[in-house]
C-alpha atoms as a PDB file:
ATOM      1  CA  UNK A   1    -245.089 -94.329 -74.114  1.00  0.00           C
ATOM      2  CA  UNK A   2    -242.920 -95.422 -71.446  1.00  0.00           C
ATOM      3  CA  UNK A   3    -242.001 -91.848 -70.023  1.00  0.00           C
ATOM      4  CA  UNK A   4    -245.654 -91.304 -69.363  1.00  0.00           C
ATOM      5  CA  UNK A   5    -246.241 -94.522 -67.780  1.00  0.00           C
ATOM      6  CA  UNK A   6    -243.127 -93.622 -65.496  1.00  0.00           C
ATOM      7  CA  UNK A   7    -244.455 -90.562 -64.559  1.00  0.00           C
ATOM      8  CA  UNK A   8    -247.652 -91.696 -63.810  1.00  0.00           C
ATOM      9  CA  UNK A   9    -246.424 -94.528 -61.645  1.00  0.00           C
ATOM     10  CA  UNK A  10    -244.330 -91.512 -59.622  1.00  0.00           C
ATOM     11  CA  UNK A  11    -247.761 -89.852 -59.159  1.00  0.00           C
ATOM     12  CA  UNK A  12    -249.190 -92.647 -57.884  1.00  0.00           C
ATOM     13  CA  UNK A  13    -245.659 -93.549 -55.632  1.00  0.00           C
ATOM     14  CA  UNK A  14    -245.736 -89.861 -53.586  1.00  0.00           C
ATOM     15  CA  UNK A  15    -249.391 -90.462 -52.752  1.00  0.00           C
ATOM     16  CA  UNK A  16    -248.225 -93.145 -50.239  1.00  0.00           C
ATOM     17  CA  UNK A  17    -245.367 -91.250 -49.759  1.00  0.00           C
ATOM     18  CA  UNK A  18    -247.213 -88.145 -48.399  1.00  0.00           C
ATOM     19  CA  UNK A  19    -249.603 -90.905 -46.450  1.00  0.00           C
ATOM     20  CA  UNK A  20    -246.014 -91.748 -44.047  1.00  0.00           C
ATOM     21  CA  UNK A  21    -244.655 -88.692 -44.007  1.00  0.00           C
ATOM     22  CA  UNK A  22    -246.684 -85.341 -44.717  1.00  0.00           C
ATOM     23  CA  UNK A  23    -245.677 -82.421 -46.899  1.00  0.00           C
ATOM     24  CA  UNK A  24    -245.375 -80.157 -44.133  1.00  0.00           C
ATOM     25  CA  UNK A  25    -243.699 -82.532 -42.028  1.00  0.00           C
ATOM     26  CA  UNK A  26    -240.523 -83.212 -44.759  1.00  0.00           C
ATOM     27  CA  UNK A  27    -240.429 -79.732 -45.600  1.00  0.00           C
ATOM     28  CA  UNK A  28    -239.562 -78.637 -41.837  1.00  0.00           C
ATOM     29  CA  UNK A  29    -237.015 -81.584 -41.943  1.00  0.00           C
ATOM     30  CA  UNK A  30    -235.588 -80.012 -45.364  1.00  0.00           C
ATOM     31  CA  UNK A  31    -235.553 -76.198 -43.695  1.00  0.00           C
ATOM     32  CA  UNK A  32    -234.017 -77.747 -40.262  1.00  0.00           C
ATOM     33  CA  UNK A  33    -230.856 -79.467 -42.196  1.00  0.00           C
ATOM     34  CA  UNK A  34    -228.068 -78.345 -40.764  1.00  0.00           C
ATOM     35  CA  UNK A  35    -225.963 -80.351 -43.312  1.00  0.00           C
ATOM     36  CA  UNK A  36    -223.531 -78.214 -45.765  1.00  0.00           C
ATOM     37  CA  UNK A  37    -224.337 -79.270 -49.319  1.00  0.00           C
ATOM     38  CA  UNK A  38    -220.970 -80.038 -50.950  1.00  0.00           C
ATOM     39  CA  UNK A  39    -221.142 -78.148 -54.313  1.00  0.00           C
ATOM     40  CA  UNK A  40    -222.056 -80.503 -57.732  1.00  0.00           C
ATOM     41  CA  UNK A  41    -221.513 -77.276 -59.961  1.00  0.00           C
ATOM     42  CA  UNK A  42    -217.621 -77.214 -58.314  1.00  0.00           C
ATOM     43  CA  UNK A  43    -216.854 -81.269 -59.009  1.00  0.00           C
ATOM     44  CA  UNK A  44    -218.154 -80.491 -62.393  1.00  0.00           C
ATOM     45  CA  UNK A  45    -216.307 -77.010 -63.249  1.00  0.00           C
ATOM     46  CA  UNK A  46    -212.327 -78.331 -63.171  1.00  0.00           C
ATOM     47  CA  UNK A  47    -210.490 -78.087 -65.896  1.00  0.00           C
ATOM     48  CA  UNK A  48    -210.042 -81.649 -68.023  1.00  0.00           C
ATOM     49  CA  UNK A  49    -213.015 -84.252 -68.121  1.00  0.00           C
ATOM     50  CA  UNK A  50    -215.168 -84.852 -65.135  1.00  0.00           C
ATOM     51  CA  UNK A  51    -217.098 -88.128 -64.332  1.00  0.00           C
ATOM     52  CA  UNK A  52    -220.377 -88.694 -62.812  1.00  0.00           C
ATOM     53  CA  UNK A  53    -220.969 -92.375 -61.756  1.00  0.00           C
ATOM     54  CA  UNK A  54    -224.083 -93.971 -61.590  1.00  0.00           C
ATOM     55  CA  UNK A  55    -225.195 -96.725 -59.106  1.00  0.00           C
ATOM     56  CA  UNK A  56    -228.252 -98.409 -60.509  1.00  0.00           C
ATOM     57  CA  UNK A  57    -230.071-101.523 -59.951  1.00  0.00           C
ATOM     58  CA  UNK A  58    -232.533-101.855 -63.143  1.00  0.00           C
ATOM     59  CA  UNK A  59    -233.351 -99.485 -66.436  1.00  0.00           C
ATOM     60  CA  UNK A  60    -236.575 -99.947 -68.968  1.00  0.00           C
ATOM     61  CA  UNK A  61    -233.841-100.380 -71.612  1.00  0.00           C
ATOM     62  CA  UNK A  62    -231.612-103.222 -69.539  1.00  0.00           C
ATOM     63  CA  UNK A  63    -233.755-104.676 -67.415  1.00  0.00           C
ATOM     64  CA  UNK A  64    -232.372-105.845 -64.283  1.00  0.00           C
ATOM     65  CA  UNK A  65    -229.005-104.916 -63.797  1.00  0.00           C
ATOM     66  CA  UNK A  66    -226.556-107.940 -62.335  1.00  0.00           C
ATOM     67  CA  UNK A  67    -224.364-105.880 -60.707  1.00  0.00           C
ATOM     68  CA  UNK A  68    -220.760-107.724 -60.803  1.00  0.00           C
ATOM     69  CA  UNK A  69    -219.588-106.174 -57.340  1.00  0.00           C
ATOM     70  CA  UNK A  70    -221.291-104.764 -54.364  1.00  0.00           C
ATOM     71  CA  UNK A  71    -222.979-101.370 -53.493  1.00  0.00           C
ATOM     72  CA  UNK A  72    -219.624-100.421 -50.734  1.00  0.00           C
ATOM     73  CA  UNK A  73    -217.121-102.138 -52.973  1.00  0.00           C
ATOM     74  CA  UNK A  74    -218.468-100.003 -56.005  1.00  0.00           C
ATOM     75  CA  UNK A  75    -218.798 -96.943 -54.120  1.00  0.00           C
ATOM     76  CA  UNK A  76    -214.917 -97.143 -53.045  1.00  0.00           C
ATOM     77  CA  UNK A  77    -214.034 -97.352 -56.320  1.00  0.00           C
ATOM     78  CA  UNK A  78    -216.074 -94.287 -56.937  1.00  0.00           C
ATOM     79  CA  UNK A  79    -214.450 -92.578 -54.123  1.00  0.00           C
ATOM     80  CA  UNK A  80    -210.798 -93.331 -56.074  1.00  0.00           C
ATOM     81  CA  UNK A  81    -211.797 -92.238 -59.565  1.00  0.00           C
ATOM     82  CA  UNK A  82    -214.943 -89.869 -59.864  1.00  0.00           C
ATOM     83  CA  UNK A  83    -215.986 -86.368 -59.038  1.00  0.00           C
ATOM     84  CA  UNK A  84    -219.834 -86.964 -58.371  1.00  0.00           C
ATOM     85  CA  UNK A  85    -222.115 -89.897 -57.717  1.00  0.00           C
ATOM     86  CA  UNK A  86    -225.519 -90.404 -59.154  1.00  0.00           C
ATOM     87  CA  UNK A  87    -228.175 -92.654 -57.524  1.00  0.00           C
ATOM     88  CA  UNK A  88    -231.706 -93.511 -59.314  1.00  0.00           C
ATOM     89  CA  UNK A  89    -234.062 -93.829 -56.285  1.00  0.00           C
ATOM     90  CA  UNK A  90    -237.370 -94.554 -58.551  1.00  0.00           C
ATOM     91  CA  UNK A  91    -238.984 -97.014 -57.308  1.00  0.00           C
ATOM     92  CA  UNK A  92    -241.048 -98.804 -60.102  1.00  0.00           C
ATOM     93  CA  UNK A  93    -238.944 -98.867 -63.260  1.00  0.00           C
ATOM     94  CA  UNK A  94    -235.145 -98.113 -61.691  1.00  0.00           C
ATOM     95  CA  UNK A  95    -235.542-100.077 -58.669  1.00  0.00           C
ATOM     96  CA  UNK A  96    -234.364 -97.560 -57.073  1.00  0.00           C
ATOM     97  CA  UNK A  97    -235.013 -96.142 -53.021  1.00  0.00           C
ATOM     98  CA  UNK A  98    -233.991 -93.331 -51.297  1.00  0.00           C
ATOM     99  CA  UNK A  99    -232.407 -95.817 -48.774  1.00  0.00           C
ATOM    100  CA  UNK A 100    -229.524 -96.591 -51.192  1.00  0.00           C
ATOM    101  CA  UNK A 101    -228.906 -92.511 -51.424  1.00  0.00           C
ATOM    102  CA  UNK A 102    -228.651 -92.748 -48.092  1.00  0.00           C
ATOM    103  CA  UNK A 103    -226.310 -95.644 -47.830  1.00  0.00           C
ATOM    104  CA  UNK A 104    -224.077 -94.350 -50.627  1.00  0.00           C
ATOM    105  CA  UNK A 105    -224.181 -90.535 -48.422  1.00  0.00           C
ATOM    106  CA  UNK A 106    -222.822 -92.795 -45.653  1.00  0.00           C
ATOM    107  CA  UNK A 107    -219.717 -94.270 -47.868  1.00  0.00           C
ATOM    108  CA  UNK A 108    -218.682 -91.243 -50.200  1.00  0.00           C
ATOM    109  CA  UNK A 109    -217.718 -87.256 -49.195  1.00  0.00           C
ATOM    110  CA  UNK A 110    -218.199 -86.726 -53.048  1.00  0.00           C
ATOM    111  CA  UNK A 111    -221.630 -85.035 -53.833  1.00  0.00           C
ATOM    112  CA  UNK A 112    -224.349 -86.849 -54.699  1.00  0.00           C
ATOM    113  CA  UNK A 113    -227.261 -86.289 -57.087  1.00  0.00           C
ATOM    114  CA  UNK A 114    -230.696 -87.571 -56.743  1.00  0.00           C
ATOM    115  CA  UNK A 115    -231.639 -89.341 -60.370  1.00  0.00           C
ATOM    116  CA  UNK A 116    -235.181 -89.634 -60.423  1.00  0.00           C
ATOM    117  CA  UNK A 117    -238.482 -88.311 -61.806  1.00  0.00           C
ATOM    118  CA  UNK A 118    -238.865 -85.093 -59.874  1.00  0.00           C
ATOM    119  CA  UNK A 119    -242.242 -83.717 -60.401  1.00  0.00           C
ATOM    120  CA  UNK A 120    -243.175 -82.040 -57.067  1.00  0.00           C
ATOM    121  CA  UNK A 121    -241.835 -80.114 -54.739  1.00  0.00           C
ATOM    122  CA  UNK A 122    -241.936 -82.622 -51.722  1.00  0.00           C
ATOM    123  CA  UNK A 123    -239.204 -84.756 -53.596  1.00  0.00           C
ATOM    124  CA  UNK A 124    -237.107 -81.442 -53.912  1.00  0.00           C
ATOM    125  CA  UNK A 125    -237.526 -81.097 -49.974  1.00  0.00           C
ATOM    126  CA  UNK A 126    -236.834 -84.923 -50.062  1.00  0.00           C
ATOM    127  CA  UNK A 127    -233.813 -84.906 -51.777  1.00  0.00           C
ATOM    128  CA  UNK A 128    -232.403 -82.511 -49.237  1.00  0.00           C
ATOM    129  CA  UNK A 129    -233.530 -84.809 -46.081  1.00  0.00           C
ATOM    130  CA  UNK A 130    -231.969 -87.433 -47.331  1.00  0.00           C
ATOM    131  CA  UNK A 131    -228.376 -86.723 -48.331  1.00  0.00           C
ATOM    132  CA  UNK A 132    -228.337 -84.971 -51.859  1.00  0.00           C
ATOM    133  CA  UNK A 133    -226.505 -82.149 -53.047  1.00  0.00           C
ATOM    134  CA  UNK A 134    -227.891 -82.237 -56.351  1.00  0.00           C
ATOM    135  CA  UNK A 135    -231.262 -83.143 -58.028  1.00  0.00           C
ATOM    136  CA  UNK A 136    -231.944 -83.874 -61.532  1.00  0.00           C
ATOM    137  CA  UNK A 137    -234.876 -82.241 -63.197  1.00  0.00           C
ATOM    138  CA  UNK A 138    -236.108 -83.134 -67.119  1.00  0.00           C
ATOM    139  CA  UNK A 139    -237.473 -80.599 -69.121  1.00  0.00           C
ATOM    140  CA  UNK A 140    -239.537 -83.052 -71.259  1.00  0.00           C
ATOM    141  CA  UNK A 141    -241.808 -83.588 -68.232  1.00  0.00           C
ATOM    142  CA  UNK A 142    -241.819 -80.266 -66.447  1.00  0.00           C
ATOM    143  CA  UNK A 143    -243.650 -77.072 -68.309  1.00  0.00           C
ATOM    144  CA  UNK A 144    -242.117 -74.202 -67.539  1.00  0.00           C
ATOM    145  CA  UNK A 145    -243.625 -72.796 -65.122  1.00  0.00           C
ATOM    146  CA  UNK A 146    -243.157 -75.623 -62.714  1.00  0.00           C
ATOM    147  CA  UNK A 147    -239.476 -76.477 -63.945  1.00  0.00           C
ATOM    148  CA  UNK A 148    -238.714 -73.135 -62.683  1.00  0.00           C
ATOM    149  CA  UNK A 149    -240.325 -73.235 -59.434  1.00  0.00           C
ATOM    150  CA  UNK A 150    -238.592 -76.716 -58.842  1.00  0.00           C
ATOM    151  CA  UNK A 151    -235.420 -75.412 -60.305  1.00  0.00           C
ATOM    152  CA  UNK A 152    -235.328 -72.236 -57.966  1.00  0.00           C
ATOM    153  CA  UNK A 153    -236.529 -74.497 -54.552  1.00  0.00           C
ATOM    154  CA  UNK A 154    -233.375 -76.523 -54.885  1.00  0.00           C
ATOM    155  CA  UNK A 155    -230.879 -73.840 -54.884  1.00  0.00           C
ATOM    156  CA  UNK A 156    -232.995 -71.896 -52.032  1.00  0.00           C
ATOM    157  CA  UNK A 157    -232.057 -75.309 -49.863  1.00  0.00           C
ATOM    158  CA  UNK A 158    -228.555 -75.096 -50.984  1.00  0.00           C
ATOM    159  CA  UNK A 159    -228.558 -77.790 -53.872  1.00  0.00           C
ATOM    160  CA  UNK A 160    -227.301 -77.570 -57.127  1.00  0.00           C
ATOM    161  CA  UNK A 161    -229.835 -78.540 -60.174  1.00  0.00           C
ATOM    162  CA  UNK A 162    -229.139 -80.558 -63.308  1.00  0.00           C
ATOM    163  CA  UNK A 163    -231.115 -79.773 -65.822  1.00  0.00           C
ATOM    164  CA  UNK A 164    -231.926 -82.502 -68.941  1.00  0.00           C
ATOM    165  CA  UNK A 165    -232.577 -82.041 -72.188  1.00  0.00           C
ATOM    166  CA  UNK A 166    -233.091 -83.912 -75.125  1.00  0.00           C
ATOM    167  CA  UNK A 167    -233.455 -81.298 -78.118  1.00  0.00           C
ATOM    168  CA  UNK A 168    -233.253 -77.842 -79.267  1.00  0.00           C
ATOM    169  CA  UNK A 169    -236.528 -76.528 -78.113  1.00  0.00           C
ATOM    170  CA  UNK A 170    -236.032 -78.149 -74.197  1.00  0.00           C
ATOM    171  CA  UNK A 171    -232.181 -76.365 -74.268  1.00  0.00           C
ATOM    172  CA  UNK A 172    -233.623 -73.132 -75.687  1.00  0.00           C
ATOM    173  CA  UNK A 173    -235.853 -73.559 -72.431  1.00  0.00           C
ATOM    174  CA  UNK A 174    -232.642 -74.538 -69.989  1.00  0.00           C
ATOM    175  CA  UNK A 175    -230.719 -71.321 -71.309  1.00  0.00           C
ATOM    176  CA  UNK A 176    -233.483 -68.694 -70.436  1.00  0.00           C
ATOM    177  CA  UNK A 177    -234.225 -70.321 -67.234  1.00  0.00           C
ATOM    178  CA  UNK A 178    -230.373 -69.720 -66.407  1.00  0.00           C
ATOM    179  CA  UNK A 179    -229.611 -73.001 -65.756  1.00  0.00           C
ATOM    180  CA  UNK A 180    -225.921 -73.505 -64.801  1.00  0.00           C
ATOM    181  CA  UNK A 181    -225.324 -77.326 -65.320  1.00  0.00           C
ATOM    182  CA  UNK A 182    -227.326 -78.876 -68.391  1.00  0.00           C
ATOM    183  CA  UNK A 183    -227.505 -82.292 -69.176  1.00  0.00           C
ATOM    184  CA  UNK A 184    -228.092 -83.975 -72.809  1.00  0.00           C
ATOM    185  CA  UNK A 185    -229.635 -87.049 -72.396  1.00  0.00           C
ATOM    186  CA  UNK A 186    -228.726 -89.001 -75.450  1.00  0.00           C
ATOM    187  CA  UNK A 187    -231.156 -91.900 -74.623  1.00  0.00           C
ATOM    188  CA  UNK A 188    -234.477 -91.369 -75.934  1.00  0.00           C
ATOM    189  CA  UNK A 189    -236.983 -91.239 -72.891  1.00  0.00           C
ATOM    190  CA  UNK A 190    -239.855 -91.755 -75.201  1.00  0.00           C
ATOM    191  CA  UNK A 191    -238.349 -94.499 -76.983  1.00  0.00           C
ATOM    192  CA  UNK A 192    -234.839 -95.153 -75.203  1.00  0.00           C
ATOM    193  CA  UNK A 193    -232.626 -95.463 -78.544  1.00  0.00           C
ATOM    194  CA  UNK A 194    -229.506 -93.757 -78.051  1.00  0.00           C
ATOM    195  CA  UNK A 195    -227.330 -91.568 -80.490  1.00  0.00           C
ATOM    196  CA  UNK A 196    -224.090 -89.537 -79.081  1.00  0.00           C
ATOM    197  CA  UNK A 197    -224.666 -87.174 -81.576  1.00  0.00           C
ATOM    198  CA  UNK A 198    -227.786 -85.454 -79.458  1.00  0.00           C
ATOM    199  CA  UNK A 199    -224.194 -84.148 -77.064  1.00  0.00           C
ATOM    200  CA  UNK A 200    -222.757 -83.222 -80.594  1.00  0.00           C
ATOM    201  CA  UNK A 201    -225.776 -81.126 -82.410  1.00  0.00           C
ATOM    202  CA  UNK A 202    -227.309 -79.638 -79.013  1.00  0.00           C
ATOM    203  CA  UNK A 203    -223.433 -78.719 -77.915  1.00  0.00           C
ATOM    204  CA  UNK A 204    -223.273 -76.358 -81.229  1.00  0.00           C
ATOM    205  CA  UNK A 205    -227.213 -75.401 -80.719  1.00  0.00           C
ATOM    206  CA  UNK A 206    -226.138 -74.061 -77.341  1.00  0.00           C
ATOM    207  CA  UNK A 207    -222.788 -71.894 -78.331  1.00  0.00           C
ATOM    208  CA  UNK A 208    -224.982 -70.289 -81.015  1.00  0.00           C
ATOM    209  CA  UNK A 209    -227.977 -69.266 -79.007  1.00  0.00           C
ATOM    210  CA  UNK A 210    -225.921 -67.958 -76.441  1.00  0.00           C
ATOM    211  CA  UNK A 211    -224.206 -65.245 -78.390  1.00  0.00           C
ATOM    212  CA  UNK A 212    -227.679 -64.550 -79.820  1.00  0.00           C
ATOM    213  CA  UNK A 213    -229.302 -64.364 -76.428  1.00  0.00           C
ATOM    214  CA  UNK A 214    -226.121 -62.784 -75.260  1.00  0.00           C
ATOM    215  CA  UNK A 215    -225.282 -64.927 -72.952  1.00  0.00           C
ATOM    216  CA  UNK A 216    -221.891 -64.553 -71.542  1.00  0.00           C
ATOM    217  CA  UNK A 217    -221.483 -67.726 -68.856  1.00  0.00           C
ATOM    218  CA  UNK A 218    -221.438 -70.987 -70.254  1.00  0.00           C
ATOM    219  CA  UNK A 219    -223.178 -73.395 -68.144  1.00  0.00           C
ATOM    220  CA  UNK A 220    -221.550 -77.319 -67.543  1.00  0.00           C
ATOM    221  CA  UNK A 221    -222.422 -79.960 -69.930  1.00  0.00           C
ATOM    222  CA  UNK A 222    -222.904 -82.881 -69.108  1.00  0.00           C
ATOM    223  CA  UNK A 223    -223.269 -85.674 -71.495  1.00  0.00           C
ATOM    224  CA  UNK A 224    -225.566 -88.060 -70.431  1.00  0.00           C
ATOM    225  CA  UNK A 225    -225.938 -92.364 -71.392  1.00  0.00           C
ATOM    226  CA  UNK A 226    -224.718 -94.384 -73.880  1.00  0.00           C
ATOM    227  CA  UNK A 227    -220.991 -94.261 -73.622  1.00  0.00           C
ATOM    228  CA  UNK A 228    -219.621 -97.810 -73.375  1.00  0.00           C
ATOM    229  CA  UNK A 229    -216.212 -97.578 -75.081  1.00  0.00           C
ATOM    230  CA  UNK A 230    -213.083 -96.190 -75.520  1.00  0.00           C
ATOM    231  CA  UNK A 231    -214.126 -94.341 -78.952  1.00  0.00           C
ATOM    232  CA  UNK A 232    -217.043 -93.079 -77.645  1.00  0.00           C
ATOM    233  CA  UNK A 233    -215.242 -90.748 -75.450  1.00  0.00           C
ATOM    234  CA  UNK A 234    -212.917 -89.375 -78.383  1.00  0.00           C
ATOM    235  CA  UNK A 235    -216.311 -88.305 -79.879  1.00  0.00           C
ATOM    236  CA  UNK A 236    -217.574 -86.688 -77.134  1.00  0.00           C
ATOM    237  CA  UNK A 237    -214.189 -85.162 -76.948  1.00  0.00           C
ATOM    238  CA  UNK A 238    -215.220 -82.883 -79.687  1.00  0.00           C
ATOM    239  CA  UNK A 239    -218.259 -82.104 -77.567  1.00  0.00           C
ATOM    240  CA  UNK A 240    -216.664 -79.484 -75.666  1.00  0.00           C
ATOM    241  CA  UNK A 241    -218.316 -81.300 -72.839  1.00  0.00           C
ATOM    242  CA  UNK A 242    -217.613 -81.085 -68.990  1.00  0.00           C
ATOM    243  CA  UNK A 243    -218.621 -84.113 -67.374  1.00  0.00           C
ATOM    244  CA  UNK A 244    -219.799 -87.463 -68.440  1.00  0.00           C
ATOM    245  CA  UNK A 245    -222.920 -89.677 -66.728  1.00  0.00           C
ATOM    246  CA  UNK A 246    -221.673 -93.127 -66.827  1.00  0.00           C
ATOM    247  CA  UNK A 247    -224.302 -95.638 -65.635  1.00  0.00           C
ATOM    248  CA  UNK A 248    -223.886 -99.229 -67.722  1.00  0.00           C
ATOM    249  CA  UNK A 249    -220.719 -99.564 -67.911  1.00  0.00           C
ATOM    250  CA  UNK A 250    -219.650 -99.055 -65.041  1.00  0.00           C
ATOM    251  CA  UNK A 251    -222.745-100.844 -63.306  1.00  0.00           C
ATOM    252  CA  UNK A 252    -221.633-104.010 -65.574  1.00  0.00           C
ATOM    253  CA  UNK A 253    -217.822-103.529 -64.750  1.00  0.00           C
ATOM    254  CA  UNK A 254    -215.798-105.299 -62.054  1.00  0.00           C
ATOM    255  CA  UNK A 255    -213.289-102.131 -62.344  1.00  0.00           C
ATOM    256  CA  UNK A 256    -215.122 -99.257 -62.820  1.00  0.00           C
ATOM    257  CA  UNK A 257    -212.369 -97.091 -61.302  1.00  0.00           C
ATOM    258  CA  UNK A 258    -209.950 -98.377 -64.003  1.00  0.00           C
ATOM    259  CA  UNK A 259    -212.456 -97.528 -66.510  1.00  0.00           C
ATOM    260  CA  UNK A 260    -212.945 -94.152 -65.408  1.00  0.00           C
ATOM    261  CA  UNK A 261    -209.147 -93.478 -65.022  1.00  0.00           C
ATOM    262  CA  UNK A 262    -208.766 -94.429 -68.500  1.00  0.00           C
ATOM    263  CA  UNK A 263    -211.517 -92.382 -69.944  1.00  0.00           C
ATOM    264  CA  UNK A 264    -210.012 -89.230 -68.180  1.00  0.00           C
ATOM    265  CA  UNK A 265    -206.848 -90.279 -69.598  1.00  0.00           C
ATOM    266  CA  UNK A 266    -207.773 -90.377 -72.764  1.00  0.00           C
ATOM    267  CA  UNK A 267    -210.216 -87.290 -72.930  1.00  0.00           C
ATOM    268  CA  UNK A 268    -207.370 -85.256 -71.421  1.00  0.00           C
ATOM    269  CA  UNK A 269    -204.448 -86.079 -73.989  1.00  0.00           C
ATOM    270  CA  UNK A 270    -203.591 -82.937 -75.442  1.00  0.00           C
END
């Protein structure tokens, strides 16, 4: 299964990273910060469609990405059209680095999340060294215990947390943890087919549990992968969503601020 072998690989990848720079070491750095997290939850929590956009080198499903325009060229466009950035920083399967959150922190006042496979809390403290404001944790490969220890660490260092699920027993878990911004993956991780009506079905799921749980706040949902057209987002439309993750198309776009103006455009027509 390639989600396992992912995770595994991460194991493996924060062994050497512990060897160059110790736990105790990157947690000081984390609790020393003295930079203001700008606020995920807030970019997210406007009224009409938000956008997340994703800068991403390689995927298990694509391969290597050719990426038609450069990191700063993309990331300006960004700047003009989106309300939060996402950056994949794992190493083995994303070609990902924490040096290209840290570039894109350099270019963009927008707030960033770190997309990766967050297992451990040194990657939590990690995420804050370098630059994030947000990290992304999945519920398929976090028991509940740790999801919740994870989830709580990255709001004690001022970070926002988005949660992914994938099905009704993972968003039952998200809405008795609390969590305020959930994401519904609509890519498989465990076989990486996609179908946009995971947003759909797990949109309803979550309405209904919350009046049974009695559950008054709402959190942000974001739909997440899989949207590469215009009718796409008139489906999701009917999501009640809050935000969109947009990773291919914009990756494989020389205009990915056009695209994203258009999407809003066309989510927001009354």
């Amino acid at each position: 299964m390639i989600l396992n072998d992912i995770v595994a690989d991460k194991r493996a990848r924060l062994v050497e990273h512990k060897k160059r720079i110790s736990v105790e070491e990157m947690k000081k750095m984390a609790l020393d910060s003295k930079r203001n997290s700008i606020s995920f939850y807030n970019a997210l929590a406007k009224d009409g469609l938000s956008i997340i956009g994703e800068f991403k080198k390689a995927s298990p499903s694509m391969g290597i990405i050719d990426g038609v325009i450069d990191l700063t060229e993309r990331i300006d466009q960004y700047n003009a059209s989106v309300d939060a950035i996402s950056v994949l920083t794992e190493e083995d399967h994303f070609n990902g680095s924490v040096e290209y959150l840290k570039q894109v922190r350099g270019i963009s006042n927008l707030p960033i999340i770190r997309k990766d496979f967050i297992i451990d809390e040194y990657q939590v403290y990690e995420a804050k060294v370098i630059g994030a404001d947000c990290i992304l944790l999945i519920a398929s490969i976090l028991g509940d215990k740790d999801m919740e220890a994870l989830y709580k660490l990255a709001y004690s260092l001022g970070m926002d947390v988005l949660l992914e699920v994938h099905d009704e027993i993972e968003m039952e878990r998200a809405l008795r943890l609390g969590a305020k911004i959930v994401g519904v993956n609509n890519r498989n991780l465990k076989d990486f087919t996609i179908d946009l009506n995971n947003s759909k079905r797990l949109s309803a799921f979550m309405d209904e549990r919350m009046k049974e749980l009695g559950c008054t706040n709402r959190p942000l949902f974001v739909s997440e992968s899989g949207v590469t057209e215009d009718s796409h987002i008139e489906i999701l439309k009917q999501c009640n969503v809050n935000a969109l993750l947009i990773g291919r198309a914009f990756m494989e776009s020389k205009e990915p601020e056009a695209v994203a103006k258009k999407w809003k455009g066309i989510f927001n027509e009354s």
